[in-house]
Protein backbone atom coordinates (compact mmCIF):
# COMPACT_ATOMS: atom_id res chain seq x y z
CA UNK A 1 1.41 -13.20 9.33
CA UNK A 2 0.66 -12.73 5.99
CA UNK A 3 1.98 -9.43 4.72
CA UNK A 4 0.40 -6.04 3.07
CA UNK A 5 0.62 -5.50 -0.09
CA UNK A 6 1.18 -2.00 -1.04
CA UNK A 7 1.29 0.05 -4.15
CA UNK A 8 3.14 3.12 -4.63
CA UNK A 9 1.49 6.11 -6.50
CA UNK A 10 4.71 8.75 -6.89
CA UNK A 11 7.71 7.70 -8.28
CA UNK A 12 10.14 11.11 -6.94
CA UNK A 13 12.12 11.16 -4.05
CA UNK A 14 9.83 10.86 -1.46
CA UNK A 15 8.37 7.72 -3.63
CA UNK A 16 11.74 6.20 -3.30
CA UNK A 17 11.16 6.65 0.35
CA UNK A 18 8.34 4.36 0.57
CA UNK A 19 9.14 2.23 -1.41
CA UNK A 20 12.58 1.45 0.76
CA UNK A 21 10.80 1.86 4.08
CA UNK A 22 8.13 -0.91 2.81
CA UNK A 23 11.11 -3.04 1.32
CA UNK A 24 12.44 -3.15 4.65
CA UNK A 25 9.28 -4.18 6.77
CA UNK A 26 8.80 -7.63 7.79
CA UNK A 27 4.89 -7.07 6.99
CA UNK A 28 5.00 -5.57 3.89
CA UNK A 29 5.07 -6.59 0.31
CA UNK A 30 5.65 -3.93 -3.04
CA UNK A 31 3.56 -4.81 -6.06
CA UNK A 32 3.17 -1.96 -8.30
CA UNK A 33 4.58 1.60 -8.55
CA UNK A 34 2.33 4.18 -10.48
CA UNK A 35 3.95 7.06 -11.94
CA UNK A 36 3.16 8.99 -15.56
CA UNK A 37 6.61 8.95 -16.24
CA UNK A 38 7.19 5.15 -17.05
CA UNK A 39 11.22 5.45 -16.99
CA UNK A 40 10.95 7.01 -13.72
CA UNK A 41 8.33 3.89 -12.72
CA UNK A 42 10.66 1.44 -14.09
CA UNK A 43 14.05 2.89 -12.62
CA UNK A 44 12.22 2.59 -9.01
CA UNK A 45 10.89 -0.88 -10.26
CA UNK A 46 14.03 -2.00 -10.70
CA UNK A 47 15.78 -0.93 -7.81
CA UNK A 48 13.65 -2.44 -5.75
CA UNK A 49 12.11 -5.52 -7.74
CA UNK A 50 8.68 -4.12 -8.02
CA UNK A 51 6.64 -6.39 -10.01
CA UNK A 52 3.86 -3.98 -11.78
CA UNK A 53 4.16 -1.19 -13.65
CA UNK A 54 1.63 1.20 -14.00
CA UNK A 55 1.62 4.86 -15.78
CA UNK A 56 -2.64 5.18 -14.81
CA UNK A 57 -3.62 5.62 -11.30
CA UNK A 58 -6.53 3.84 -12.07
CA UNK A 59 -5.15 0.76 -13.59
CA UNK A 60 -3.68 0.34 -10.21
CA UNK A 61 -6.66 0.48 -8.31
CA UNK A 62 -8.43 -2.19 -10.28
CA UNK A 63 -5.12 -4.70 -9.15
CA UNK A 64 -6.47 -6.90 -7.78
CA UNK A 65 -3.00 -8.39 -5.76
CA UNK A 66 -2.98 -4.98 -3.89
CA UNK A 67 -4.31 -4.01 -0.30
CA UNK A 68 -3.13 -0.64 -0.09
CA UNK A 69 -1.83 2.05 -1.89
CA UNK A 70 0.63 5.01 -0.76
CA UNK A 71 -0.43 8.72 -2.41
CA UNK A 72 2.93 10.24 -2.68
CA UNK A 73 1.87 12.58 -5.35
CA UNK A 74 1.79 17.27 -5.38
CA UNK A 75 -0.42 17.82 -2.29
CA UNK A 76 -3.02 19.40 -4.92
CA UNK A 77 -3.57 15.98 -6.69
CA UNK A 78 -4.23 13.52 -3.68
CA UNK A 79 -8.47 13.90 -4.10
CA UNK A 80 -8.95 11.97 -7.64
CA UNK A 81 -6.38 9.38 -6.73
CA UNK A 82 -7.60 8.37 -3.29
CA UNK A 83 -11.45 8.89 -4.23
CA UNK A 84 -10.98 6.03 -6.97
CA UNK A 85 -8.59 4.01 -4.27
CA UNK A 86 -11.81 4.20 -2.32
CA UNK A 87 -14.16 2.60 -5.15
CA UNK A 88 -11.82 -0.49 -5.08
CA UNK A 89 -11.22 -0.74 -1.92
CA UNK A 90 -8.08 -0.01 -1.07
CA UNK A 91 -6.45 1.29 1.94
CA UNK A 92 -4.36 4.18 1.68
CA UNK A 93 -1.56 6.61 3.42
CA UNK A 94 -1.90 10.10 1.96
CA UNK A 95 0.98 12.22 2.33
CA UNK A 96 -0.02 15.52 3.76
CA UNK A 97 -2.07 17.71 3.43
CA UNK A 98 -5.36 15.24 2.78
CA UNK A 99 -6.41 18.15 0.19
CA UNK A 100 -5.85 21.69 -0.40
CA UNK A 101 -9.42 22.67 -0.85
CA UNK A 102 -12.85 21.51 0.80
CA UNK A 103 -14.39 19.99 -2.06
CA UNK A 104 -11.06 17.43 -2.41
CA UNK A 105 -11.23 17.17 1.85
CA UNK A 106 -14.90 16.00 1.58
CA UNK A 107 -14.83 14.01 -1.52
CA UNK A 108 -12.00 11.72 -0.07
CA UNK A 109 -13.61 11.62 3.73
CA UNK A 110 -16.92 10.39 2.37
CA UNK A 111 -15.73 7.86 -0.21
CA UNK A 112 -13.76 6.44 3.15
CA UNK A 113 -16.19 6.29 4.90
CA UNK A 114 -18.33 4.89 2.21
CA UNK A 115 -16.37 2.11 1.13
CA UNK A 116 -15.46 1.51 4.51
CA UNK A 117 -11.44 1.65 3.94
CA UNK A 118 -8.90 2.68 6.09
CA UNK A 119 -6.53 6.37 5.73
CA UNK A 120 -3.92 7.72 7.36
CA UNK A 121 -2.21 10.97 6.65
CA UNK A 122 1.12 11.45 7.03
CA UNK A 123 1.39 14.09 9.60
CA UNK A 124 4.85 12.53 11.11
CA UNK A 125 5.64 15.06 13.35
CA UNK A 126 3.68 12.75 16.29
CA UNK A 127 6.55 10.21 15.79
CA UNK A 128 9.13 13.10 16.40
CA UNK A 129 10.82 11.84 19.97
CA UNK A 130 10.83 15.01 21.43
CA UNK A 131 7.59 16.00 20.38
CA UNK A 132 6.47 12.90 21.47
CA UNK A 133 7.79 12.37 24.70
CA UNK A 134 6.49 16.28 25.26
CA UNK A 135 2.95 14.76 24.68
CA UNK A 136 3.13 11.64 27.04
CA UNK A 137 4.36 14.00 30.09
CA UNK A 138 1.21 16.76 29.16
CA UNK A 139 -0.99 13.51 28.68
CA UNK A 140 -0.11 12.58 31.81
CA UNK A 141 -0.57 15.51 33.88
CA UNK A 142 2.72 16.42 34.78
CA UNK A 143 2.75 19.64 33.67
CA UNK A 144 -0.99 20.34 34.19
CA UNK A 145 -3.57 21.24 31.54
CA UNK A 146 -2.40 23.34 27.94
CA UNK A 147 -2.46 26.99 28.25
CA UNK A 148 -0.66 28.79 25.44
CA UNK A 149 2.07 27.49 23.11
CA UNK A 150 4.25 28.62 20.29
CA UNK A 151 5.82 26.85 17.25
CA UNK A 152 8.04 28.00 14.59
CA UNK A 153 8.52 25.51 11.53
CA UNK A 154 10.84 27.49 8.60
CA UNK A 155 12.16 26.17 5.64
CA UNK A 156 15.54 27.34 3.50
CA UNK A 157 14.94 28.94 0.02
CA UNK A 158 15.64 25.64 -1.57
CA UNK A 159 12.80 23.97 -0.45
CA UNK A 160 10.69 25.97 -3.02
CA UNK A 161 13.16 27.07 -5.15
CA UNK A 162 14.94 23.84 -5.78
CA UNK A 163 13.56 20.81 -4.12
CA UNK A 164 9.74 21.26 -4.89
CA UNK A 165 8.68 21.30 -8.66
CA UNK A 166 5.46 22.42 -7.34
CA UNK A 167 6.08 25.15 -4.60
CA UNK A 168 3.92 27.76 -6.75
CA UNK A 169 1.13 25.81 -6.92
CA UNK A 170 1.17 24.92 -3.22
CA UNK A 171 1.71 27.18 -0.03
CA UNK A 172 3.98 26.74 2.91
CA UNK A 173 0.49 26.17 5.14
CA UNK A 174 0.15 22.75 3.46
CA UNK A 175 3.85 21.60 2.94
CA UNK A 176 4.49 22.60 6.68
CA UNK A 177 1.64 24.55 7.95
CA UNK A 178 0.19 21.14 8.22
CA UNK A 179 2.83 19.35 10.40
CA UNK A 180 2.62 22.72 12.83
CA UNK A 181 -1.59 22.98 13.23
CA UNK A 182 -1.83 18.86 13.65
CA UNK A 183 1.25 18.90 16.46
CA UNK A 184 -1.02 21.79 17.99
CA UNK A 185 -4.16 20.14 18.02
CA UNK A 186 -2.71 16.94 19.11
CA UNK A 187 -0.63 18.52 22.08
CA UNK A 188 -3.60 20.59 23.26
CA UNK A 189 -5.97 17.69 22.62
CA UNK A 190 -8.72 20.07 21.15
CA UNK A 191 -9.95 21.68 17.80
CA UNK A 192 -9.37 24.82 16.32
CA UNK A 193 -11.81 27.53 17.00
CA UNK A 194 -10.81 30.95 15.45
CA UNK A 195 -7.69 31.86 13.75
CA UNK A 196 -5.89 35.42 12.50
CA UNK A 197 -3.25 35.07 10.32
CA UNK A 198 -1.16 37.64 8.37
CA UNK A 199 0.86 37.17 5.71
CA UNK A 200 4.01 38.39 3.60
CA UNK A 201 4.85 37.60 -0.27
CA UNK A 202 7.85 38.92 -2.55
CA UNK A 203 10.63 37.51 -1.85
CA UNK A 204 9.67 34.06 -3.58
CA UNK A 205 7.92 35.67 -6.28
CA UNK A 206 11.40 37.39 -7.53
CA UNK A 207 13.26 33.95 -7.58
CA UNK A 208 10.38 32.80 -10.07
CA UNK A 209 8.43 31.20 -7.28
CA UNK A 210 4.35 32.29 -7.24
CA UNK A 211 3.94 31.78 -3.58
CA UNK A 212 3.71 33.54 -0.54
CA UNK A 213 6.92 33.79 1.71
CA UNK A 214 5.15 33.85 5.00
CA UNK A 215 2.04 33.20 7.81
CA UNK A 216 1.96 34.50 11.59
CA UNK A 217 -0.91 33.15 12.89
CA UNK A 218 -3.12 33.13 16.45
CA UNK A 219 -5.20 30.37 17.09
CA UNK A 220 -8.00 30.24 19.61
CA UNK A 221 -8.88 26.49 20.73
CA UNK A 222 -12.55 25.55 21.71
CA UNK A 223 -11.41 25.20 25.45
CA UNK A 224 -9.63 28.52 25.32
CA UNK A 225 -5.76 27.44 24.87
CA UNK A 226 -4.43 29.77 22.47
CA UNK A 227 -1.36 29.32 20.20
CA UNK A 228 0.89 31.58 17.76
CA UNK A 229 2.14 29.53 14.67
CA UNK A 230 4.82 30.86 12.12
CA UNK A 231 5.31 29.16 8.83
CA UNK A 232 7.57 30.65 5.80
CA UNK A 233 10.37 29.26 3.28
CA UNK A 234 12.72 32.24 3.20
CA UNK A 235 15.15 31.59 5.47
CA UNK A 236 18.48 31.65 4.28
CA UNK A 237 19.83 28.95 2.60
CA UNK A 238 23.33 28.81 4.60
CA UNK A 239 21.08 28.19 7.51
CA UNK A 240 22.61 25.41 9.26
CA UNK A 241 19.69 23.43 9.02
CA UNK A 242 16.88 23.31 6.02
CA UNK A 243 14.31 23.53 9.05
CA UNK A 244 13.99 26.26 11.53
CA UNK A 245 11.86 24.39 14.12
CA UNK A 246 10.69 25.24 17.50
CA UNK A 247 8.30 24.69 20.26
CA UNK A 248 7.28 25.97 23.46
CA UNK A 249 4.29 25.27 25.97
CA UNK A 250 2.96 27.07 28.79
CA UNK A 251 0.89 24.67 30.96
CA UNK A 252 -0.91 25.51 34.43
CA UNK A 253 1.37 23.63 36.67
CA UNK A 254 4.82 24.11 34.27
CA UNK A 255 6.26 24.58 30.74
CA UNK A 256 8.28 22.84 28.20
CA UNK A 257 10.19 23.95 24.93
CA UNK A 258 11.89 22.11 21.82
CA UNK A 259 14.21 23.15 19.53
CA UNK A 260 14.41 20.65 16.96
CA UNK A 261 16.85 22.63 13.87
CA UNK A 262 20.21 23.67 16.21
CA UNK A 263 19.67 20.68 18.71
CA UNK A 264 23.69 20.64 19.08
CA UNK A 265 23.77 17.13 18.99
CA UNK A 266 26.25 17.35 15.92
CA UNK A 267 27.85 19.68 13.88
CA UNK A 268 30.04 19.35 11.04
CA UNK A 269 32.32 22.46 10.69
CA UNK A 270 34.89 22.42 7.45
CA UNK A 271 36.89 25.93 6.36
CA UNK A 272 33.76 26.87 4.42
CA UNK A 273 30.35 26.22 6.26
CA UNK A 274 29.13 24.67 9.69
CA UNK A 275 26.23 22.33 9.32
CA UNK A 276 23.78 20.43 11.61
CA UNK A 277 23.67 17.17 10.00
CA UNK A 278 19.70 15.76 10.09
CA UNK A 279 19.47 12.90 13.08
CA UNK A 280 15.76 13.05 13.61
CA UNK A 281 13.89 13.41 10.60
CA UNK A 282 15.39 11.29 7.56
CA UNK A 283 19.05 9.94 8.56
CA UNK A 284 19.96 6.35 8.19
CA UNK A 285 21.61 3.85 10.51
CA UNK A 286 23.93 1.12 8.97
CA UNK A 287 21.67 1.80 5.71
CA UNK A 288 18.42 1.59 7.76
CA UNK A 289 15.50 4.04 7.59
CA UNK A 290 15.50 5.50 11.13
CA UNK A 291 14.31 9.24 10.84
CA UNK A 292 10.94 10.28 12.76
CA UNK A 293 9.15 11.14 9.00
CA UNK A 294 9.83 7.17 8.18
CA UNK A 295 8.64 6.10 11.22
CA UNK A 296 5.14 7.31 10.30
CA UNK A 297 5.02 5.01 7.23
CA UNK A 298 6.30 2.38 8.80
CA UNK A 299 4.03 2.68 11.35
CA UNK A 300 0.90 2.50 8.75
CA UNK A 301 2.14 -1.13 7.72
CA UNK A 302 2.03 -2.30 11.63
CA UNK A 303 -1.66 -0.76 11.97
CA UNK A 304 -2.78 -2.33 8.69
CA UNK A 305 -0.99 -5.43 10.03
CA UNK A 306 -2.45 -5.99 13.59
CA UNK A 307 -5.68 -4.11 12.54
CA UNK A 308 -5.37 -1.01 15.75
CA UNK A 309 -6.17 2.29 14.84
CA UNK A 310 -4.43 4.69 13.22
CA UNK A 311 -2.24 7.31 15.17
CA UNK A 312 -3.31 9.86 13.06
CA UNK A 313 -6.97 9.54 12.21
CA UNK A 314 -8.85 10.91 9.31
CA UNK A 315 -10.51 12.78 11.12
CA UNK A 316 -7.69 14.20 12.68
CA UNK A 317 -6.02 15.52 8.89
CA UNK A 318 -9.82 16.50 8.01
CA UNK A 319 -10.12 19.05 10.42
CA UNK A 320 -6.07 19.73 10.39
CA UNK A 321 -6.89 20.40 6.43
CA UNK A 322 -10.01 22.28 7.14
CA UNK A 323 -8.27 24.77 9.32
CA UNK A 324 -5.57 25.33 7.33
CA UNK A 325 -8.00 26.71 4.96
CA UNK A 326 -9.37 28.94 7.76
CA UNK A 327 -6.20 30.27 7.75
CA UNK A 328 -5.60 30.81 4.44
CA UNK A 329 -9.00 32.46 4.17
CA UNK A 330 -7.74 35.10 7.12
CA UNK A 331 -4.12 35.90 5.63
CA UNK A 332 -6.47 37.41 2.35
CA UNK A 333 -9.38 38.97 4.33
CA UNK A 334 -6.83 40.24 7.31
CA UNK A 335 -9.70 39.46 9.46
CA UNK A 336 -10.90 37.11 11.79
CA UNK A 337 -12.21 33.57 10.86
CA UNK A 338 -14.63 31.31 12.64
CA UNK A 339 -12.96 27.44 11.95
CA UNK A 340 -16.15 25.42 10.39
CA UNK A 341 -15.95 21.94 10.70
């Protein structure tokens, strides 16, 4: 089989990520890396023998040895990037959000659909096993039909303190807002109808952070499940895991619930601290990617490579984007908002 050849735009962290998760796959070949910080292109290029080295987004897309292209850029600067990916045809995976604003969502759904080239988001909570074995039992009727849910999804302080350049400029809605709305949708198998949302902000803003601390939202599905979703970055940084994340279902014949931060599987206890190592989202196994957020991008080189759809449409992170902004749009009016797709 011959393989994909991808290109990289984002050289940070989560660049590095791809760029080891594609090293590893039997089906999929590293060309360029894009990033306008050249030393931080080449150190990347070298570690992993990337051939091409671009500092231009749009020098990449007119390479003409490159199939696709992963977006692993600010969430805010995804739209420019993957609308000229579009123009030369190239397939992409978008990290999420898709955009952070309607114009950006439309402008990249229409030039796919245009040039007729394949997205995927990377909404990787679908790949999460529990979460995932949660959806085969409600898609197979065991527990009966959705009724109401919950999820919590928290971050520490040092997500947007520390770890994110560009927490001010985003909001917690779109770094994990996103990941919370899509597992909704795709657990109750429906779209958002109407959301409320509330909203706190301070406690960011004093650490030098412009962003708000907090959303409690309820969400109103078109076949009447409903749903409360809580999203902040304030917990505590001795928290004994960065994410605070949990799940529960109420279905007509029975009910589940997840608890995917303390999951007790390990702990790590020294005379200063107990921690909950991570063992389902980014942890390695004899130097292997094996965490449930690189099983997403790995799984976008198998569907580019035996041509099956997508596990997470683009239709699916256009209307996961578009309610997101409903819900921004309620937090300021403290009202009400009708989700318009």
């Amino acid at each position: 089989m011959e393989k994909v050849k991808i290109g990289i735009v984002g050289a940070g962290v989560w660049g590095e990520t791809h760029a080891a998760i594609y090293q590893e796959h039997p089906f999929a070949e590293i060309v360029a890396i894009c990033d306008k910080q050249e030393e931080r292109a080449k150190i990347l290029a070298d570690k992993y023998k990337i051939p091409r080295i671009y500092t231009d987004y749009h020098d990449l897309a007119e390479d003409t040895n490159c199939d696709a292209v992963a977006i692993v850029t600010p969430d805010f600067l995804h739209a420019d990037i993957a609308v000229e990916m579009a123009a030369h045809h190239k397939n992409m995976l978008i990290e999420k959000p898709l955009a952070t604003n309607r114009e950006d969502i439309d402008r990249i759904y229409n030039a796919a659909k245009e040039n007729k080239v394949r997205v995927m988001v990377d909404l990787h909570n679908r790949w999460n096993p529990p979460f995932n074995t949660a959806w085969q039992e409600i898609r197979q009727g065991t527990l009966g039909e959705p009724y109401s849910a919950y999820i919590r999804h928290n971050d520490i302080k040092w997500v947007a303190t520390d770890m994110l350049s560009w927490a001010g400029q985003s909001s917690i809605l779109w770094f994990l807002g996103s990941h919370s709305l899509d597992t909704l949708r795709w657990m109750f198998h429906d779209e958002v109808k109407r959301v409320y949302s509330v909203k706190k902000r301070g406690i960011l803003e004093k650490l030098g952070v412009p962003t708000d601390d907090l959303f409690l939202t309820t969400i109103e599905f078109s076949k009447g499940g409903v749903a409360q979703m809580e999203n902040g970055w304030v917990t505590p940084n001795g928290n004994m895991n960065i994410n605070d994340f949990k799940f529960s279902m109420l279905c007509t014949k029975g009910m589940l619930s997840i608890d995917a931060s303390n999951h007790n599987m390990l702990q790590m206890v020294t005379e200063e601290k107990t921690t909950t190592p991570d063992i389902l989202v980014a942890n390695r196994v004899f130097d292997k990617c094996k965490g449930l957020s690189y099983e997403s991008i790995r799984d976008f080189v198998d569907r580019l490579a035996d041509g099956r759809e997508f596990r997470v449409s683009l239709d699916d992170a256009r209307n996961t984007a578009i309610a997101i902004l409903a819900i921004l749009e309620s937090a300021e009016k403290r009202q009400a908002v009708d989700v318009v797709f």
